[in-house]
Protein backbone atom coordinates (compact mmCIF):
# COMPACT_ATOMS: atom_id res chain seq x y z
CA UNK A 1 0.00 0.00 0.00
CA UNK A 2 0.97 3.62 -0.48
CA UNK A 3 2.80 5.54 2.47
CA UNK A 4 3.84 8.85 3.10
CA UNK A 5 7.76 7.59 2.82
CA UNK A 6 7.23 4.74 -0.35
CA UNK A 7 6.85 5.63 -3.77
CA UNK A 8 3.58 4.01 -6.00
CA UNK A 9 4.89 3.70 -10.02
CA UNK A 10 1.37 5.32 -10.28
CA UNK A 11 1.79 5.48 -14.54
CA UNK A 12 3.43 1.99 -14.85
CA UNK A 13 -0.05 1.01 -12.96
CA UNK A 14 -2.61 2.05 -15.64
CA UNK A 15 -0.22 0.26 -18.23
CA UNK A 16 -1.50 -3.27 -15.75
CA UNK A 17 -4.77 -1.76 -15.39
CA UNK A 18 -5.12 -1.48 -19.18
CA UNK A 19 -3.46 -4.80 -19.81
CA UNK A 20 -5.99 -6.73 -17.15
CA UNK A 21 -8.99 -5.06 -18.96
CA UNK A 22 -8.10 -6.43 -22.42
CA UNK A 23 -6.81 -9.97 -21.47
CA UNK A 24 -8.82 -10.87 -18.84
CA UNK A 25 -12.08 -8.62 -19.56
CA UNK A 26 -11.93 -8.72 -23.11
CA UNK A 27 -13.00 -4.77 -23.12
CA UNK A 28 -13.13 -3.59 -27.01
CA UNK A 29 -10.85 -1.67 -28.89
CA UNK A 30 -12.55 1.16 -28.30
CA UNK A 31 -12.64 1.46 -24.79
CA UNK A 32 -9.12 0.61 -24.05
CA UNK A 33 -8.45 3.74 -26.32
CA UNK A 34 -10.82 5.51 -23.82
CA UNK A 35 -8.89 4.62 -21.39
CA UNK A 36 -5.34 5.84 -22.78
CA UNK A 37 -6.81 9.09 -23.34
CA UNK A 38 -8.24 9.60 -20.27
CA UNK A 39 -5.12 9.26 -18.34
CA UNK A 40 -3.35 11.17 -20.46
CA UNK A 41 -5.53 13.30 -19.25
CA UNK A 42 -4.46 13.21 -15.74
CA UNK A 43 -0.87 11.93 -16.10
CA UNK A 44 0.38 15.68 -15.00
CA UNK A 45 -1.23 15.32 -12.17
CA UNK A 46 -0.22 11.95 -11.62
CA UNK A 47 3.99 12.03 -11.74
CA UNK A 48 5.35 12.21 -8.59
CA UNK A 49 2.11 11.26 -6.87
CA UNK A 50 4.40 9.77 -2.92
CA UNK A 51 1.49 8.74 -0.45
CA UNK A 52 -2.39 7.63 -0.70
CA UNK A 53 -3.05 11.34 1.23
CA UNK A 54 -1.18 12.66 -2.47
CA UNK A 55 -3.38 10.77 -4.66
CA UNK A 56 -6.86 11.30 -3.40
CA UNK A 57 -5.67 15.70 -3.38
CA UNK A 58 -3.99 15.02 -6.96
CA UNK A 59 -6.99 13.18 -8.65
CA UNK A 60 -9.43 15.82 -7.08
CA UNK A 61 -7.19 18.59 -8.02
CA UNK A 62 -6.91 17.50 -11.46
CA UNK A 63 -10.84 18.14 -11.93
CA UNK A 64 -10.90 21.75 -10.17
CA UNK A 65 -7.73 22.48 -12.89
CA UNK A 66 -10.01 20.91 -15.67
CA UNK A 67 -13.30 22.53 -15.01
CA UNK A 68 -11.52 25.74 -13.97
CA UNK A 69 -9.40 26.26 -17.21
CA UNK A 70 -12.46 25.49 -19.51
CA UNK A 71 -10.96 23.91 -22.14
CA UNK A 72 -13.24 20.49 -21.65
CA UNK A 73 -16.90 20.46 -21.11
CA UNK A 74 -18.03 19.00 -17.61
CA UNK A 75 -19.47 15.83 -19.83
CA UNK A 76 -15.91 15.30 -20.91
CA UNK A 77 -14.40 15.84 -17.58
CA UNK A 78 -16.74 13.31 -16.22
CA UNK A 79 -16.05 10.94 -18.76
CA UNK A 80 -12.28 11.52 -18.10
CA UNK A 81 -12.99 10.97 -14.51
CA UNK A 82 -15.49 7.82 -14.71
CA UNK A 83 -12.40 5.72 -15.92
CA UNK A 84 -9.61 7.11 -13.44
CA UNK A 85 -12.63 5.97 -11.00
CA UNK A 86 -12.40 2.44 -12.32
CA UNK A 87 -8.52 2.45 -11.49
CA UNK A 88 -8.62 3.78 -8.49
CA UNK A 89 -11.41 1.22 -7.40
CA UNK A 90 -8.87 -1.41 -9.08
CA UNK A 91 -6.36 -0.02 -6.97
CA UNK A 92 -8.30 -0.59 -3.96
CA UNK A 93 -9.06 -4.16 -5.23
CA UNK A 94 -5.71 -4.57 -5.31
CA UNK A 95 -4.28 -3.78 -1.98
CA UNK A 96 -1.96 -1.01 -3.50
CA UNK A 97 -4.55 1.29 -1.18
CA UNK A 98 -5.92 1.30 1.73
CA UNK A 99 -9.19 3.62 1.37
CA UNK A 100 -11.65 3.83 -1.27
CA UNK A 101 -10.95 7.05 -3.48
CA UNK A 102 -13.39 8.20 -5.67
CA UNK A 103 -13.70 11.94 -7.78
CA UNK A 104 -16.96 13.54 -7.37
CA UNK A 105 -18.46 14.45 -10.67
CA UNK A 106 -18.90 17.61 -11.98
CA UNK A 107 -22.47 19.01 -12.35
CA UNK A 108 -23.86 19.32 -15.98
CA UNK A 109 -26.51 20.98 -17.54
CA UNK A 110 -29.05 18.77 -18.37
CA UNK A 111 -29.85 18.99 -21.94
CA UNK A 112 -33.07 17.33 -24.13
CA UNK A 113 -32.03 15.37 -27.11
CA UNK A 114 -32.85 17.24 -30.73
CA UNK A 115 -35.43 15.40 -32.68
CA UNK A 116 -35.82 15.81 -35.95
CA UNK A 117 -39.34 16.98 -37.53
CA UNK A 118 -41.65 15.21 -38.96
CA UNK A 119 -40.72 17.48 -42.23
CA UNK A 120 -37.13 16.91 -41.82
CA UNK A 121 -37.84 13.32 -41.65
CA UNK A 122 -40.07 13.10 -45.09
CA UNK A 123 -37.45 15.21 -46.64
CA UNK A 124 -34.73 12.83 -45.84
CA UNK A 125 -36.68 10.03 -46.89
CA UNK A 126 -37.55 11.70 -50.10
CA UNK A 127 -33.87 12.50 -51.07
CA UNK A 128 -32.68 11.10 -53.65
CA UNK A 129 -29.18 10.28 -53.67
CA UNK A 130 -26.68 11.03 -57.14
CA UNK A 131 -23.68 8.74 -56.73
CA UNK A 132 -23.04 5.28 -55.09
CA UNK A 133 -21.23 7.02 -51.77
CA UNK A 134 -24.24 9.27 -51.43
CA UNK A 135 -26.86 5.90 -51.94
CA UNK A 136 -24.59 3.98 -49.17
CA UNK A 137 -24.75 7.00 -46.93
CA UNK A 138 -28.48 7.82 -47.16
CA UNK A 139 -28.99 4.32 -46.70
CA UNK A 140 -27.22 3.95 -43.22
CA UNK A 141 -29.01 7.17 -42.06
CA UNK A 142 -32.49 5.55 -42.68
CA UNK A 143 -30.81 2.61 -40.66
CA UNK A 144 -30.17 4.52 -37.68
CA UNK A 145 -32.89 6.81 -37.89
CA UNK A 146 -35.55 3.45 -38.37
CA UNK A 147 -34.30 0.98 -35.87
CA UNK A 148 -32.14 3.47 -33.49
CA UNK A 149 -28.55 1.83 -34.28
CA UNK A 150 -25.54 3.34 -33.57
CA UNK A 151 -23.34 4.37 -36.35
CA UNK A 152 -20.28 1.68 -35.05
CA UNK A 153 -23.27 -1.26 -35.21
CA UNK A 154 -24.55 -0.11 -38.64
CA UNK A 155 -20.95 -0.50 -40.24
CA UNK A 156 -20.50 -3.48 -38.97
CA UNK A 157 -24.25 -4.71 -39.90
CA UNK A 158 -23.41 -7.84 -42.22
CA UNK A 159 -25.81 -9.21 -45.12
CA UNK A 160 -26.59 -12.83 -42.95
CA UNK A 161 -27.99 -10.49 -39.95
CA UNK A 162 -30.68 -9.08 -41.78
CA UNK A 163 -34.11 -10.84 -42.17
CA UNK A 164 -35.79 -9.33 -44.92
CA UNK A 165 -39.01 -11.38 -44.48
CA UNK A 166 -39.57 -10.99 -40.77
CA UNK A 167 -38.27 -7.17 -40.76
CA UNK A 168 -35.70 -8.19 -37.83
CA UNK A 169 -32.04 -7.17 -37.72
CA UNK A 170 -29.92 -8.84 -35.33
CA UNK A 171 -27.02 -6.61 -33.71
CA UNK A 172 -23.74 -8.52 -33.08
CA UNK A 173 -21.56 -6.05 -31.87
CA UNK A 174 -23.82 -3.95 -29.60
CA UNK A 175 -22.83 -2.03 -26.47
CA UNK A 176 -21.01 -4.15 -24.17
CA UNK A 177 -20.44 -7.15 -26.48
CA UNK A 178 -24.19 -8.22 -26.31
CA UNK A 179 -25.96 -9.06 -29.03
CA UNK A 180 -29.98 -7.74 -29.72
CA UNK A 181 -32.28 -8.80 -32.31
CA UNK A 182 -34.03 -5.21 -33.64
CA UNK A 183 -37.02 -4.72 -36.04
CA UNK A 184 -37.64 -2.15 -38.74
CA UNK A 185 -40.12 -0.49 -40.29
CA UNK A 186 -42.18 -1.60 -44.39
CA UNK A 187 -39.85 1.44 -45.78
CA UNK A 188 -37.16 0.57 -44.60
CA UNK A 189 -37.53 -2.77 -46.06
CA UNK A 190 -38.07 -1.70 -49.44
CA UNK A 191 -34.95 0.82 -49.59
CA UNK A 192 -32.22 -2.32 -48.36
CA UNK A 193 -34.24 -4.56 -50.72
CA UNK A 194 -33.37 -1.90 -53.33
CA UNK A 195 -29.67 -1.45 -51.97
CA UNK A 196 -28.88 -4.82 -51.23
CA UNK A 197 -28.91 -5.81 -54.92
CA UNK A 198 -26.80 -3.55 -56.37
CA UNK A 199 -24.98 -1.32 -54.21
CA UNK A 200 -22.91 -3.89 -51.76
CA UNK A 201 -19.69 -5.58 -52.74
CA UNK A 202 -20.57 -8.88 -53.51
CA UNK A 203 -17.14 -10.65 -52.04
CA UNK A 204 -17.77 -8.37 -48.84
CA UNK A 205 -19.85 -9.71 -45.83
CA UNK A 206 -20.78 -6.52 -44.70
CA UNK A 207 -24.02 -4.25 -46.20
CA UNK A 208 -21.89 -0.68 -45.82
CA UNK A 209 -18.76 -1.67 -46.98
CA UNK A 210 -15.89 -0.06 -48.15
CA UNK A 211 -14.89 -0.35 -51.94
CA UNK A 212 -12.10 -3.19 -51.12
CA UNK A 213 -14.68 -4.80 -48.71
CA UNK A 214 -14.19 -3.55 -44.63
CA UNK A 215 -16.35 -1.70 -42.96
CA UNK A 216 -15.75 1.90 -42.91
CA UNK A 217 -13.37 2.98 -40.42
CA UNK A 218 -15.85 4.88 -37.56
CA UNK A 219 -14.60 8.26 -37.63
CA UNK A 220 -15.68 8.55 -41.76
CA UNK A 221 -18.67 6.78 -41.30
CA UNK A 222 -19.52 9.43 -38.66
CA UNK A 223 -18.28 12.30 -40.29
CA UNK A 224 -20.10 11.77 -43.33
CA UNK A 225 -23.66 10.79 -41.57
CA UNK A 226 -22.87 13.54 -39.53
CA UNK A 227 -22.83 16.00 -42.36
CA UNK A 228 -25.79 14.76 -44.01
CA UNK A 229 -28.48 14.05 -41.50
């Protein structure tokens, strides 16, 4: 355990933390990435960090700097902090300290989600799209905007999981590794029945793939839906 006279390789600790997450949790990609950033995040804060008394003032510290200097929103902050949380529970876990330590979050202003109209919605679905990149992308916005997908489960939506005839999707990679069987809508149906035989690459297992045959990568397929929804 930490003391006021022993030293705790605090950095060389998230590298363990990290490592147990993938290998023994199997956390995705994604989140392990999460996790790098966010400490990076606090690593100043971190070096140097001498006694359990350091830590629990550092961590907290770290948060007053953050919201203080305004450069991150208080939903990123608290993002930030929700995984130095895990570690520092893990830490616990571990015997490396004695006391729980755990940073407060910082209050945010609660905000209610924009919805489109029912305008903007018949406008969308009325678009009609000039080129094959334009056809794919329309296409995945009607997917998200019919069954409520996210954009990383609509990229990796493959031609076996969809049932055409029983208007069911089933979503393989959904949040947390679980998988969830989702239904969509008569239009719907009829735009991938139209898309499905012409636009997809035919050696490719996936419905939105790239020319070569992968999935787009997440940060084009969200920048593109992003500019056209």
């Amino acid at each position: 355990m930490l003391s006021e006279t022993q030293s705790l390789p605090i950095l060389a600790l998230t590298a363990s933390f990290i490592s147990e997450r993938r290998y023994l949790q199997n956390v995705s990609p994604k989140t392990l990435e999460w996790y790098r950033c966010s400490f990076k995040a606090f690593e100043p804060y971190l070096i140097g960090v001498a006694s359990e008394q350091a830590l629990r003032a550092s961590v907290r510290k770290a948060v007053m700097e953050m919201s203080e200097a305004g450069k991150l929103s208080p939903t990123s902050i608290n993002d930030y902090a929700r995984c130095l949380n895990a570690f520092l529970k893990w830490l616990k876990e571990e015997g490396h300290i004695s006391e729980p330590i755990k940073i407060p979050k910082v209050k945010t202003q609660r905000k209610l989600p924009t919805l489109l109209s029912d305008n903007s919605i018949t406008t969308f679905l009325s678009y009609k799209p000039v080129n094959r990149i334009e056809r794919r992308v329309h296409t995945m916005a009607l997917v998200v905007l019919d069954t409520g997908m996210r954009i990383d489960e609509v990229r990796h939506l493959r031609k076996q999981d969809m049932d055409i005839d029983n208007l069911l999707i089933t979503v393989h990679k959904a949040k947390g590794g679980k998988q969830r069987v989702l239904p969509f809508s008569l239009v719907l149906r009829r735009i991938l029945f139209r898309f499905l035989k012409t636009e997809p690459n035919a050696l490719s297992d996936y419905v939105f793939s790239t020319r070569n045959g992968p999935p787009q990568t997440y940060r084009n397929a969200h920048r593109i839906l992003a500019k056209h929804i």
